[in-house]
Structure formats: C-alpha cells, structure tokens
PDB file of N, CA and C in Angstrom:
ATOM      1  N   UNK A   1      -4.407  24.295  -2.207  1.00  0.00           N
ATOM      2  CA  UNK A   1      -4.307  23.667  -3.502  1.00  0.00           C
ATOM      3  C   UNK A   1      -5.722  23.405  -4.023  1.00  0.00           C
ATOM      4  N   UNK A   2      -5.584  23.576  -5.138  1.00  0.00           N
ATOM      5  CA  UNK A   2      -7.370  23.558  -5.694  1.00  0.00           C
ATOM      6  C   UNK A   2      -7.698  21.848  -6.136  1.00  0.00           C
ATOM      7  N   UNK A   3      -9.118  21.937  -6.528  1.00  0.00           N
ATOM      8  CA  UNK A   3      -9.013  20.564  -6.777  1.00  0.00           C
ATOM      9  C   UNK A   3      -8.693  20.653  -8.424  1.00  0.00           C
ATOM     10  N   UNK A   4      -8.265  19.134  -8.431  1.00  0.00           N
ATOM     11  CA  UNK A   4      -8.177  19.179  -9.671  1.00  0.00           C
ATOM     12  C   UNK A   4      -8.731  18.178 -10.946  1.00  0.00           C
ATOM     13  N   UNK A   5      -9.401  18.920 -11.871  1.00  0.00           N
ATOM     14  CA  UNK A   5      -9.919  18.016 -12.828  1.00  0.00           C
ATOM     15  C   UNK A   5      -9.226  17.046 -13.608  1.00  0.00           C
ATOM     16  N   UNK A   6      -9.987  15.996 -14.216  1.00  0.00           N
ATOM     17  CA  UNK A   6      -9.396  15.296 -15.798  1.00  0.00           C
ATOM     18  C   UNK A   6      -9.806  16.308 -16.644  1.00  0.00           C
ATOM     19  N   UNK A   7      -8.604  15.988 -17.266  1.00  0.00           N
ATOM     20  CA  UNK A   7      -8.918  16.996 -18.497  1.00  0.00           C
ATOM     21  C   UNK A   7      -7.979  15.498 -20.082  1.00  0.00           C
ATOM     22  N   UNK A   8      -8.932  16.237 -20.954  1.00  0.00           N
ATOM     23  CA  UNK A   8      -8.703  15.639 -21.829  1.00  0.00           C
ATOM     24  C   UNK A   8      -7.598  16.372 -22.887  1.00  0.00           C
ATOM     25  N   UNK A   9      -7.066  17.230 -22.593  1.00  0.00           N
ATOM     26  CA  UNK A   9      -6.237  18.233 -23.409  1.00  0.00           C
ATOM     27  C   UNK A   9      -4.934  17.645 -24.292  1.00  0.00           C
ATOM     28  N   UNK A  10      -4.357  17.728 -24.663  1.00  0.00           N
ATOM     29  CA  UNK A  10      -3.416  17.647 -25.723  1.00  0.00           C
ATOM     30  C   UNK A  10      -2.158  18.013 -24.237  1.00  0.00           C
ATOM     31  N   UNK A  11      -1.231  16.389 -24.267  1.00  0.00           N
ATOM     32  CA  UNK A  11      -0.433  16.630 -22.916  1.00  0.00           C
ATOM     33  C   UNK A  11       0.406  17.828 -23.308  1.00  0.00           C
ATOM     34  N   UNK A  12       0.972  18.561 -24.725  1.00  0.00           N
ATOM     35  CA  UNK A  12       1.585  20.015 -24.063  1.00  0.00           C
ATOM     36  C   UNK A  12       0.577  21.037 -23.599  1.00  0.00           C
ATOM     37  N   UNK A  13      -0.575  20.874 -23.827  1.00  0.00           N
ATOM     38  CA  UNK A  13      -1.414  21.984 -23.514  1.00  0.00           C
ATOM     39  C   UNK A  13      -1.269  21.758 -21.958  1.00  0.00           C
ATOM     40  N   UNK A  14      -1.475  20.296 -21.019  1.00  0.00           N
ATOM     41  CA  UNK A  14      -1.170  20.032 -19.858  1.00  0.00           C
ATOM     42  C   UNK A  14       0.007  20.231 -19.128  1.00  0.00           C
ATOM     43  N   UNK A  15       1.367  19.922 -20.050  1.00  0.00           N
ATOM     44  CA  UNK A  15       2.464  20.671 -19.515  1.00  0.00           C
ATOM     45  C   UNK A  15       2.724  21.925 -19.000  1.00  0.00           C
ATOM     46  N   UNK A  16       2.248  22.826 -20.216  1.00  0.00           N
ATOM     47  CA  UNK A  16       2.658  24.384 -20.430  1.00  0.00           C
ATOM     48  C   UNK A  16       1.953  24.886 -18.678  1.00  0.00           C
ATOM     49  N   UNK A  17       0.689  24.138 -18.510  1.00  0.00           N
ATOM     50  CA  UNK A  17      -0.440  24.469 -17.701  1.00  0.00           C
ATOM     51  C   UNK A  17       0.375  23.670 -16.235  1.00  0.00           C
ATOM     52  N   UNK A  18       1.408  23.020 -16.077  1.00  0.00           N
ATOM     53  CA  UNK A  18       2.094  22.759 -15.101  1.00  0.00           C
ATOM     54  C   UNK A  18       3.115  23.197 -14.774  1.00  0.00           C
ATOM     55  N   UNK A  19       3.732  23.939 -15.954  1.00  0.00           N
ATOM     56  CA  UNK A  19       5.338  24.909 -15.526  1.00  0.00           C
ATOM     57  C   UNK A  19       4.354  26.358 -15.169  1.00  0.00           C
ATOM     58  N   UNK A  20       3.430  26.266 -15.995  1.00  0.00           N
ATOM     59  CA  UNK A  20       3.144  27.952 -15.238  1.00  0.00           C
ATOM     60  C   UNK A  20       2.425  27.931 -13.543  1.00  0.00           C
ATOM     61  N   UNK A  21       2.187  26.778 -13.014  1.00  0.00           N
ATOM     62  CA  UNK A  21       1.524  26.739 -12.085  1.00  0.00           C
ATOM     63  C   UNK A  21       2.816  26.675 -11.239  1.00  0.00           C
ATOM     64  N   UNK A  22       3.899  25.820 -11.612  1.00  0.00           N
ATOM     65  CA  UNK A  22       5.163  25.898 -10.456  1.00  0.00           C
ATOM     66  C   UNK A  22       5.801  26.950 -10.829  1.00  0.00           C
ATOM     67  N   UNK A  23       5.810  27.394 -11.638  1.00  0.00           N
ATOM     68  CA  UNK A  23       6.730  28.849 -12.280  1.00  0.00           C
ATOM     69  C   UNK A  23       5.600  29.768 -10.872  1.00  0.00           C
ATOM     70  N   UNK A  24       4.925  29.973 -10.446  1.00  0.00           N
ATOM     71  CA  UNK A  24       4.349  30.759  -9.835  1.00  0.00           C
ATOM     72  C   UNK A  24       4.124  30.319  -8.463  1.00  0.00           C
ATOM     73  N   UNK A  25       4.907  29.324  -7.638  1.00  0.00           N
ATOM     74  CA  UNK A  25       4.814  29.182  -6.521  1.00  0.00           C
ATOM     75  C   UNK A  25       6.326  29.703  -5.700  1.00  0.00           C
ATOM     76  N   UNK A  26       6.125  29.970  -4.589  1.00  0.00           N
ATOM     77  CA  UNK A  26       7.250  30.585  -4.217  1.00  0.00           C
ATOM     78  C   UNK A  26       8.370  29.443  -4.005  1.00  0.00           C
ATOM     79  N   UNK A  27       9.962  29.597  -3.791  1.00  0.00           N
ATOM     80  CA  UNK A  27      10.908  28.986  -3.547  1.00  0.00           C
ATOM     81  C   UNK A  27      10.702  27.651  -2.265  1.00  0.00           C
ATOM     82  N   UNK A  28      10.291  27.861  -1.311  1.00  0.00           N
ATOM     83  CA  UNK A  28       9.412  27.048  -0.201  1.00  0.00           C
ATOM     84  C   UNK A  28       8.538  26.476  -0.723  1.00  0.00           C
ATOM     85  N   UNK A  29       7.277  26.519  -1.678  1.00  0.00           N
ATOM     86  CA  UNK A  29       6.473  25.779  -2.132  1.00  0.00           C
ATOM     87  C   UNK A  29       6.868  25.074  -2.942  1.00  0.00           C
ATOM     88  N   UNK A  30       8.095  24.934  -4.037  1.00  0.00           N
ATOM     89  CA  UNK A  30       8.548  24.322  -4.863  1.00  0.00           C
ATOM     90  C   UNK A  30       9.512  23.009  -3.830  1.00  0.00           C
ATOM     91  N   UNK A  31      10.186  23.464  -2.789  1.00  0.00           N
ATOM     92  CA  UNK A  31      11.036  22.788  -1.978  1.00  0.00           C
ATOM     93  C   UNK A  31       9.950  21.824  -1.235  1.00  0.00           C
ATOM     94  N   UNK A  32       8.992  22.141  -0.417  1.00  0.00           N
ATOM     95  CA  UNK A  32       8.415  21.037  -0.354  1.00  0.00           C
ATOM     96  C   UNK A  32       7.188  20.105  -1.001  1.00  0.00           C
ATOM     97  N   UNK A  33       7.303  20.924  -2.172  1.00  0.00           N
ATOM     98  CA  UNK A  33       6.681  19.491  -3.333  1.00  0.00           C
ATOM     99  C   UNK A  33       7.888  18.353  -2.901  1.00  0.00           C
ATOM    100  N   UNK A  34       9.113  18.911  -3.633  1.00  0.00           N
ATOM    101  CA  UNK A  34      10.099  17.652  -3.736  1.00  0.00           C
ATOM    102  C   UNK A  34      10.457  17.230  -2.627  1.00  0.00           C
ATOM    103  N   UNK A  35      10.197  17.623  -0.924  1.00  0.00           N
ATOM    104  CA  UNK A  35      10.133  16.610  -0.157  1.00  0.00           C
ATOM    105  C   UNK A  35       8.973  15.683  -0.466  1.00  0.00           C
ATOM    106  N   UNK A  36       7.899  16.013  -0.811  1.00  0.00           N
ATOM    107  CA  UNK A  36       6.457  15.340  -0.809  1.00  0.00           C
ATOM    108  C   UNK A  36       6.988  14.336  -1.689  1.00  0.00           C
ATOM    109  N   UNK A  37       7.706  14.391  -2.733  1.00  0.00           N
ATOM    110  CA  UNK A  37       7.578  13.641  -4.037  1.00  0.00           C
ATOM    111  C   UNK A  37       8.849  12.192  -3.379  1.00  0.00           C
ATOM    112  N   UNK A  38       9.670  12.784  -2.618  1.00  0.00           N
ATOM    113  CA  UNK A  38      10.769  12.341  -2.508  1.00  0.00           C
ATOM    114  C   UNK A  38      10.316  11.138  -1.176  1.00  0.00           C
ATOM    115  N   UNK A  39       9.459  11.482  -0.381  1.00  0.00           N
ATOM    116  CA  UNK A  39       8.673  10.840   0.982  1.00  0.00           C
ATOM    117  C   UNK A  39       8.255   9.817   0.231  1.00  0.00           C
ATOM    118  N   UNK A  40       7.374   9.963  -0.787  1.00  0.00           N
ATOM    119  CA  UNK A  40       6.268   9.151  -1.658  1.00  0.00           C
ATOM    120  C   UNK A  40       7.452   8.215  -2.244  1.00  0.00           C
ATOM    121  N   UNK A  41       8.182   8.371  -2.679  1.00  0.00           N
ATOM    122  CA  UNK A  41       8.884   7.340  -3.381  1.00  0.00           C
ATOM    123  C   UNK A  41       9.667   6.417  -2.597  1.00  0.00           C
ATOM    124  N   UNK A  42      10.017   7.108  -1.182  1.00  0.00           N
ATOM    125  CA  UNK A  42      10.758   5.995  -0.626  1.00  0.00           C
ATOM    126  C   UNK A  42       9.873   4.996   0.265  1.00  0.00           C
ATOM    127  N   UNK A  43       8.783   5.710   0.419  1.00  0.00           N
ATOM    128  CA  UNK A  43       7.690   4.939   1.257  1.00  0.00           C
ATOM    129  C   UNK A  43       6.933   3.772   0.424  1.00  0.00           C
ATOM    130  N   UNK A  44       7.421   4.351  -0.897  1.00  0.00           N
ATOM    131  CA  UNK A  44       6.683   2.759  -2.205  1.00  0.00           C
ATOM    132  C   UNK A  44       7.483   1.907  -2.695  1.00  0.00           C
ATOM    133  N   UNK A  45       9.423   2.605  -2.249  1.00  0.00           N
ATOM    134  CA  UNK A  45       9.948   1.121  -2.607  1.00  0.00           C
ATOM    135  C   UNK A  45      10.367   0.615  -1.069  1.00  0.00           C
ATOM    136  N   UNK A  46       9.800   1.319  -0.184  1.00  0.00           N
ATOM    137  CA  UNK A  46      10.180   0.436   0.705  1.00  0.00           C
ATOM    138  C   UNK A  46       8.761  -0.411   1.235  1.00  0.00           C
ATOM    139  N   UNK A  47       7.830  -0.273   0.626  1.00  0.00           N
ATOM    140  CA  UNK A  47       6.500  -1.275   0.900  1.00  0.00           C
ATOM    141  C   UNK A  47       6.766  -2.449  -0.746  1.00  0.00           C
ATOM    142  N   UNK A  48       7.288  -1.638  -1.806  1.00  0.00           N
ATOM    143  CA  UNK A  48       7.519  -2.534  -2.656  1.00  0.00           C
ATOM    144  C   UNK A  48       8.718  -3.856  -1.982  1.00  0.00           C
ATOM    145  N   UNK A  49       9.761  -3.128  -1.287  1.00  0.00           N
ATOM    146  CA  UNK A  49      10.853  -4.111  -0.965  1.00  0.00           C
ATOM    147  C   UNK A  49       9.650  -5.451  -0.008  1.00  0.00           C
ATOM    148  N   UNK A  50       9.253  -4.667   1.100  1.00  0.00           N
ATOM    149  CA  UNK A  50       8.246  -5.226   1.852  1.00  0.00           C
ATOM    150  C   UNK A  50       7.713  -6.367   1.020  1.00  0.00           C
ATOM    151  N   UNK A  51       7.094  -6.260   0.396  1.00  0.00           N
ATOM    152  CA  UNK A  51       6.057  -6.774  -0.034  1.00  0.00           C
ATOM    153  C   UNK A  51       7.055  -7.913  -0.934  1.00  0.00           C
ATOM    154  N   UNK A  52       8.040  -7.562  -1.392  1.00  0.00           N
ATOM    155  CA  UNK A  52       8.800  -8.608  -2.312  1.00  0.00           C
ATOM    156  C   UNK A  52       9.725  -9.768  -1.415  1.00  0.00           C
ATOM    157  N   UNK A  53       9.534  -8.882   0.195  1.00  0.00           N
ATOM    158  CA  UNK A  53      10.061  -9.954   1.349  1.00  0.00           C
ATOM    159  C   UNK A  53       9.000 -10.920   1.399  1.00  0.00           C
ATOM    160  N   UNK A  54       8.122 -10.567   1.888  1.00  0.00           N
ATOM    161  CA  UNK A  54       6.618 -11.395   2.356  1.00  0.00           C
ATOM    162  C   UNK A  54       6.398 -12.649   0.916  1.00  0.00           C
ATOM    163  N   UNK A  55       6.420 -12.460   0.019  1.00  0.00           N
ATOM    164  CA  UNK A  55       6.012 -13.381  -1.379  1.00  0.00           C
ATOM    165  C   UNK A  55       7.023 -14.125  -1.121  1.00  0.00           C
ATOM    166  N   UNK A  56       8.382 -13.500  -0.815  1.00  0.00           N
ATOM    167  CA  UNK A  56      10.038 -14.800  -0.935  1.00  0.00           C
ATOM    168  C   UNK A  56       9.511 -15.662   0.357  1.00  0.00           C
ATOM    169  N   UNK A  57       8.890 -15.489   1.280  1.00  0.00           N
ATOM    170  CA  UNK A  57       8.849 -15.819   2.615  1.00  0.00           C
ATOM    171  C   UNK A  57       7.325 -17.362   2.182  1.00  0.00           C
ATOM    172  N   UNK A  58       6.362 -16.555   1.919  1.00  0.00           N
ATOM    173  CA  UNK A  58       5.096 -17.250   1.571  1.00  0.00           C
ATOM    174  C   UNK A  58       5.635 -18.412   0.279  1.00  0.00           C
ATOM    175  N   UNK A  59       6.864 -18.400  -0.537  1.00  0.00           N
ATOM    176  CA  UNK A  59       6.645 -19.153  -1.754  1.00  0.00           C
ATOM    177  C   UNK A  59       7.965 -20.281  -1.540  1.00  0.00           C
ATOM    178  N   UNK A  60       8.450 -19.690  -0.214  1.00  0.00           N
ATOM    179  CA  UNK A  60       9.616 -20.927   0.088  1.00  0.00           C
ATOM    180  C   UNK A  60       9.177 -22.294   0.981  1.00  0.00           C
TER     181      UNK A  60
END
C-alpha cells in the first residue's frame, strides 16, 4: 500500500480516486479491507464500552 498524501481536492475528485483504487484490487483484497474495517470498529466500541465502564465506576 503506498503512502498516502493530504490532498486538498474537491471530495468527488477524492471519491472517484477511491472507487478506482478498490475497483482495481482483487476480490481477496477488497474482503480483507472489510475484515480490517470491521476489527477496527469492534475494537473502538468495545474500548468505548470500556471506557464508559471505568467513568460509571470512578463517578459513583
């Protein structure tokens, strides 16, 4: 994966420039983005849940 810049572009110019980049990865590379994406989200509401235990715990 390359690195990647800020860019200041006009967000469809940034879109168009993100379907053609997954439009061109194979069936396996698309499948584990959405494990990646899917890991990431449960690992932030479960540090969010975390973290909303610890404050109920500290404010009682």
């Amino acid at each position: 994966m390359e690195k990647r810049k800020f860019t200041y572009a006009h967000p469809n110019i940034i879109e168009e420039k993100r379907i053609k980049e997954v439009r061109a990865l194979s069936y396996l590379e698309r499948l584990e983005r959405l494990f990646v994406l899917i890991e990431i989200s449960q690992t932030m509401s479960k540090a969010s849940k975390s973290n909303l235990t610890q404050d109920a715990r500290t404010n009682s």
